[in-house]
N, C-alpha and C. Protein backbone atom coordinates (compact mmCIF):
# COMPACT_ATOMS: atom_id res chain seq x y z
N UNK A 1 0.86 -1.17 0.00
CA UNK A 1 0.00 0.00 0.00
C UNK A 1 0.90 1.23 0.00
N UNK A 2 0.48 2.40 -0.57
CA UNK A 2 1.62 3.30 -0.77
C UNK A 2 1.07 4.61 -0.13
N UNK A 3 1.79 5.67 0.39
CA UNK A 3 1.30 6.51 1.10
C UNK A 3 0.17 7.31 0.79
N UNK A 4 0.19 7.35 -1.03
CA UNK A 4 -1.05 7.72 -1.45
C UNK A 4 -2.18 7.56 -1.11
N UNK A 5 -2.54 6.15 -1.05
CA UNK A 5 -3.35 5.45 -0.72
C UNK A 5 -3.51 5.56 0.50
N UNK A 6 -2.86 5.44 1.46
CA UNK A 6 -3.15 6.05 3.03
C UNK A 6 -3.84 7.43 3.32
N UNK A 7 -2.93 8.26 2.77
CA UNK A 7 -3.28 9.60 2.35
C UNK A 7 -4.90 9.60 2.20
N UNK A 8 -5.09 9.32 0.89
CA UNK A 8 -6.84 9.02 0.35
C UNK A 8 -7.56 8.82 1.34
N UNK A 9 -7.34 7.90 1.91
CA UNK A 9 -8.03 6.81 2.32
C UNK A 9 -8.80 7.54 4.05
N UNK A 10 -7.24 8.26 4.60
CA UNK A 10 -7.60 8.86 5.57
C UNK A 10 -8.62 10.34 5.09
N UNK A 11 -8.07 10.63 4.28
CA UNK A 11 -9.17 11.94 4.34
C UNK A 11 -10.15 11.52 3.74
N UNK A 12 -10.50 10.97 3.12
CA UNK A 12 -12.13 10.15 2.73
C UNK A 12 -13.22 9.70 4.48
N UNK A 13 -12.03 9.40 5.07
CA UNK A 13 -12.67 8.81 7.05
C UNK A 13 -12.51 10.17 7.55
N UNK A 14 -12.03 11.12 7.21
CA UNK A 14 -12.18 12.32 7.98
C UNK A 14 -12.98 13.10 7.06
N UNK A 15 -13.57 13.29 6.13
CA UNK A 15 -14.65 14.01 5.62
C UNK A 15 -15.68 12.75 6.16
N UNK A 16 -16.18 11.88 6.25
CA UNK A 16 -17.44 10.84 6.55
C UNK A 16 -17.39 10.77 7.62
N UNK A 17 -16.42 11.00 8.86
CA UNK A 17 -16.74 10.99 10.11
C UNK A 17 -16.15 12.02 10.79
N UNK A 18 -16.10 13.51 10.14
CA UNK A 18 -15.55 14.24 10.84
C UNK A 18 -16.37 14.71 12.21
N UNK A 19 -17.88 14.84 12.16
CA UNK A 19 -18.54 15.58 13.44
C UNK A 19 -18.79 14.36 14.61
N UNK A 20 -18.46 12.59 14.51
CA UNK A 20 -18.18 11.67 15.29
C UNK A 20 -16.47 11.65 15.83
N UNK A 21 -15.47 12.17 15.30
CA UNK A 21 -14.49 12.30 15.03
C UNK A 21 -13.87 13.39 16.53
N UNK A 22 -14.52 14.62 15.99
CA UNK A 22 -14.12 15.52 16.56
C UNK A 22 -15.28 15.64 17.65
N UNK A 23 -16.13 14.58 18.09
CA UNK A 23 -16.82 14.75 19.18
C UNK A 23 -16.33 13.96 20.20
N UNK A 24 -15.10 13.34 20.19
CA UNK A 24 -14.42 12.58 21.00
C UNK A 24 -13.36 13.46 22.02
N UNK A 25 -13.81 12.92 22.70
CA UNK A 25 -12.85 13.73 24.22
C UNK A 25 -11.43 12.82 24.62
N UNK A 26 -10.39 13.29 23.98
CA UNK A 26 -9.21 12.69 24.83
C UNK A 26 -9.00 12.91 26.18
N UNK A 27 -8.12 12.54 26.56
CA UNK A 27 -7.42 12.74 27.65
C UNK A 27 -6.95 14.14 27.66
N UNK A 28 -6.98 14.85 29.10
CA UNK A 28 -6.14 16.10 28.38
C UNK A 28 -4.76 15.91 28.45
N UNK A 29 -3.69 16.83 27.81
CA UNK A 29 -2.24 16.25 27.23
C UNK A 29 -2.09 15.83 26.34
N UNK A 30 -3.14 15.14 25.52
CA UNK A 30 -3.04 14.25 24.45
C UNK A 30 -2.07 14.93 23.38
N UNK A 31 -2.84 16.10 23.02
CA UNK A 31 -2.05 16.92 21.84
C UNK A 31 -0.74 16.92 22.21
N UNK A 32 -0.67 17.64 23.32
CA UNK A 32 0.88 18.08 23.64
C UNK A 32 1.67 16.65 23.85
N UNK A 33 1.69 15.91 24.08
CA UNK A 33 1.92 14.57 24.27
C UNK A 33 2.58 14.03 22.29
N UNK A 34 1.46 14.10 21.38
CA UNK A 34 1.58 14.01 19.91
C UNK A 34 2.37 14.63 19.82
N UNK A 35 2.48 16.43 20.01
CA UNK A 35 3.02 17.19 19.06
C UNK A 35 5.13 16.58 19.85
N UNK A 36 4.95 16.29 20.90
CA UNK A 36 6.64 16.41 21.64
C UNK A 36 6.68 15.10 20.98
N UNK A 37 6.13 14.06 20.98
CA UNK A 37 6.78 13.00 20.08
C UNK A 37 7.34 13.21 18.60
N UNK A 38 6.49 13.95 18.11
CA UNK A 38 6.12 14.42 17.05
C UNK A 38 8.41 15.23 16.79
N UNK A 39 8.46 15.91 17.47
CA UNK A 39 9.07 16.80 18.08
C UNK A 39 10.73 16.06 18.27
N UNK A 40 10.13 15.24 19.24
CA UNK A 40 11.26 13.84 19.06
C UNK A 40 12.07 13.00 18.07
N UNK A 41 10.91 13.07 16.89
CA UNK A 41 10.98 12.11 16.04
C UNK A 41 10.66 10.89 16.68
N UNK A 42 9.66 10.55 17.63
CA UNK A 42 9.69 9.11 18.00
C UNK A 42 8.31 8.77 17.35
N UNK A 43 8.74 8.37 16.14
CA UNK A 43 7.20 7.81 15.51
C UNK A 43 6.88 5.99 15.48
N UNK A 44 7.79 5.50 16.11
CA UNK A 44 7.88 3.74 17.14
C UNK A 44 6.26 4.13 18.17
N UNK A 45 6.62 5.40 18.90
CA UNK A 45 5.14 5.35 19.73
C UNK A 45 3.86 5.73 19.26
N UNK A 46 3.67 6.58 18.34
CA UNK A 46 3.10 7.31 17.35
C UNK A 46 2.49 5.60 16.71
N UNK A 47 3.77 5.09 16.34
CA UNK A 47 2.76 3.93 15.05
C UNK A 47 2.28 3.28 16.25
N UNK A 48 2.41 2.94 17.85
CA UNK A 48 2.53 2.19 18.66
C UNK A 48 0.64 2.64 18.67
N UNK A 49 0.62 3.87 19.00
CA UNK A 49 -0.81 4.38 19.32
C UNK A 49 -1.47 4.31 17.97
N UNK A 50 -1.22 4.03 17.07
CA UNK A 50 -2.20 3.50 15.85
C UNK A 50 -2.53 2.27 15.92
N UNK A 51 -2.15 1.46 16.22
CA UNK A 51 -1.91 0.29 16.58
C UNK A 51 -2.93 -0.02 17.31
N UNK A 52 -2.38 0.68 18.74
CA UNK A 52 -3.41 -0.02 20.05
C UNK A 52 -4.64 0.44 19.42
N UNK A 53 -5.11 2.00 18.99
CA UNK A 53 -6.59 1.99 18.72
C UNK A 53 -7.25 1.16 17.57
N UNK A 54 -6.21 0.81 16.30
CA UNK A 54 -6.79 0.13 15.44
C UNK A 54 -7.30 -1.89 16.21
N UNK A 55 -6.70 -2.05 17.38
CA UNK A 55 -6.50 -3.52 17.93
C UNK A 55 -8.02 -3.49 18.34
N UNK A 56 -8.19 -2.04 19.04
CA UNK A 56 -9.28 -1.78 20.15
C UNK A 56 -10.74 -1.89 19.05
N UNK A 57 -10.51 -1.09 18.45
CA UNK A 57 -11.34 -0.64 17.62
C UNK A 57 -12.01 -2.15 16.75
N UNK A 58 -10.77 -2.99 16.45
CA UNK A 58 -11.08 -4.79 15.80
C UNK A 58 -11.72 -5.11 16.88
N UNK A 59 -11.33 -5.13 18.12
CA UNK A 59 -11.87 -5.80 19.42
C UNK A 59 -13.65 -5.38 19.81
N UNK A 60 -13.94 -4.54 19.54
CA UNK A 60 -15.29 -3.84 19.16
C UNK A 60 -16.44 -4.20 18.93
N UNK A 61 -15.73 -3.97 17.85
CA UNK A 61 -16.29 -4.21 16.11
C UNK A 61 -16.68 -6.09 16.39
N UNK A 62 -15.71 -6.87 16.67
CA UNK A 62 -15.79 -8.22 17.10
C UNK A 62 -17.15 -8.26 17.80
N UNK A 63 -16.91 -7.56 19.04
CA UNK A 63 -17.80 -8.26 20.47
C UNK A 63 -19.59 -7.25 19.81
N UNK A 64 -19.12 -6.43 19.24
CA UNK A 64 -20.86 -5.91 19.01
C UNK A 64 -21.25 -6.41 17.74
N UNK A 65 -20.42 -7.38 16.75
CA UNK A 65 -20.78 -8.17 15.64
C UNK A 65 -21.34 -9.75 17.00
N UNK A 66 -21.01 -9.89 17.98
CA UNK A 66 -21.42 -11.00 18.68
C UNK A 66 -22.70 -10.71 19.79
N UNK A 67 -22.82 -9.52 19.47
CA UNK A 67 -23.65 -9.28 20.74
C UNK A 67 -24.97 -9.97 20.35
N UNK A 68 -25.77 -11.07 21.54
CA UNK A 68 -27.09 -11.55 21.48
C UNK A 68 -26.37 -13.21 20.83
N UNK A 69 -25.63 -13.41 20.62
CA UNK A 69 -25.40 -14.71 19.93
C UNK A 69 -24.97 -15.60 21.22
N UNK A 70 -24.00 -15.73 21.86
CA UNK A 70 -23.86 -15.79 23.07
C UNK A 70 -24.30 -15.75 24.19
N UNK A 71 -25.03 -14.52 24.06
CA UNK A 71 -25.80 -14.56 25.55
C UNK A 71 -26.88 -15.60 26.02
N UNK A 72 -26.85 -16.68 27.16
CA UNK A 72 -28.12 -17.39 28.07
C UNK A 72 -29.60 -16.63 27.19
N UNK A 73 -30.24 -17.97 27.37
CA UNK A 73 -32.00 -17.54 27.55
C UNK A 73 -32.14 -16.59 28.63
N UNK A 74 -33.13 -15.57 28.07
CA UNK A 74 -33.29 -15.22 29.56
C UNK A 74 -34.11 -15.94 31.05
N UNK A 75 -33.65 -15.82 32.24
CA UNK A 75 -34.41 -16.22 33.60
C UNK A 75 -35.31 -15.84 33.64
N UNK A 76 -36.44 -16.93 33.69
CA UNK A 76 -37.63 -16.80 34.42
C UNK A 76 -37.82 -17.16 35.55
N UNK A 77 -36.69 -16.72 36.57
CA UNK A 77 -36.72 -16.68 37.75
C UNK A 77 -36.03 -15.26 38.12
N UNK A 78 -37.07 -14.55 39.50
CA UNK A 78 -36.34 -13.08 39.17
C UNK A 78 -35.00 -13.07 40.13
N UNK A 79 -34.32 -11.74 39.79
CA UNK A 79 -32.82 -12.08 40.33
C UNK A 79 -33.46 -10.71 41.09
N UNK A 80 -31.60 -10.20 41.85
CA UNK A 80 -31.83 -9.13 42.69
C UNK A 80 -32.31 -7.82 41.93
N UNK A 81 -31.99 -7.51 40.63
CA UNK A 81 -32.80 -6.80 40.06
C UNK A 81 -34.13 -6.34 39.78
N UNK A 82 -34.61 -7.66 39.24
CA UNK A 82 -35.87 -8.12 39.12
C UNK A 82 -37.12 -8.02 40.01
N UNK A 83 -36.42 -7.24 41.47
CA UNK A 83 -37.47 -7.56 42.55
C UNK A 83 -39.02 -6.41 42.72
């Protein structure tokens, strides 16, 4: 895949999800955190944090493609909730 194609690819996901995108709350530091790596040249942690969110993001995507498949019948006996 060539940077082009990355290139594309990302600004095609940032025009289609820019107002889900930018409604996300980091941590605060985050930026300043990017920009000193950034700064560093340490892009090992940089790809490191693409990484973990792209893992998280598979991990997701997985468990809410499973959701209801897995889960027990429900009890027809009531629990502590149920009362």
């Amino acid at each position: 895949m060539s940077k082009d194609v990355i290139a594309e690819f990302l600004e095609q996901m940032r025009q289609r999800y820019r107002e889900e995108i930018d409604a996300v709350n980091l941590p605060d530091g985050t930026l300043e955190f990017v920009q000193e790596q950034i700064r560093k040249g340490d892009a090992e942690t940089l790809l490191f944090m693409i990484k973990l969110g792209y893992l998280l993001g598979l991990q997701t995507g997985y468990a809410a493609s499973q959701d209801g498949r897995s889960q027990p019948p429900p009890s027809t006996t009531p629990g502590p909730l149920q009362a």
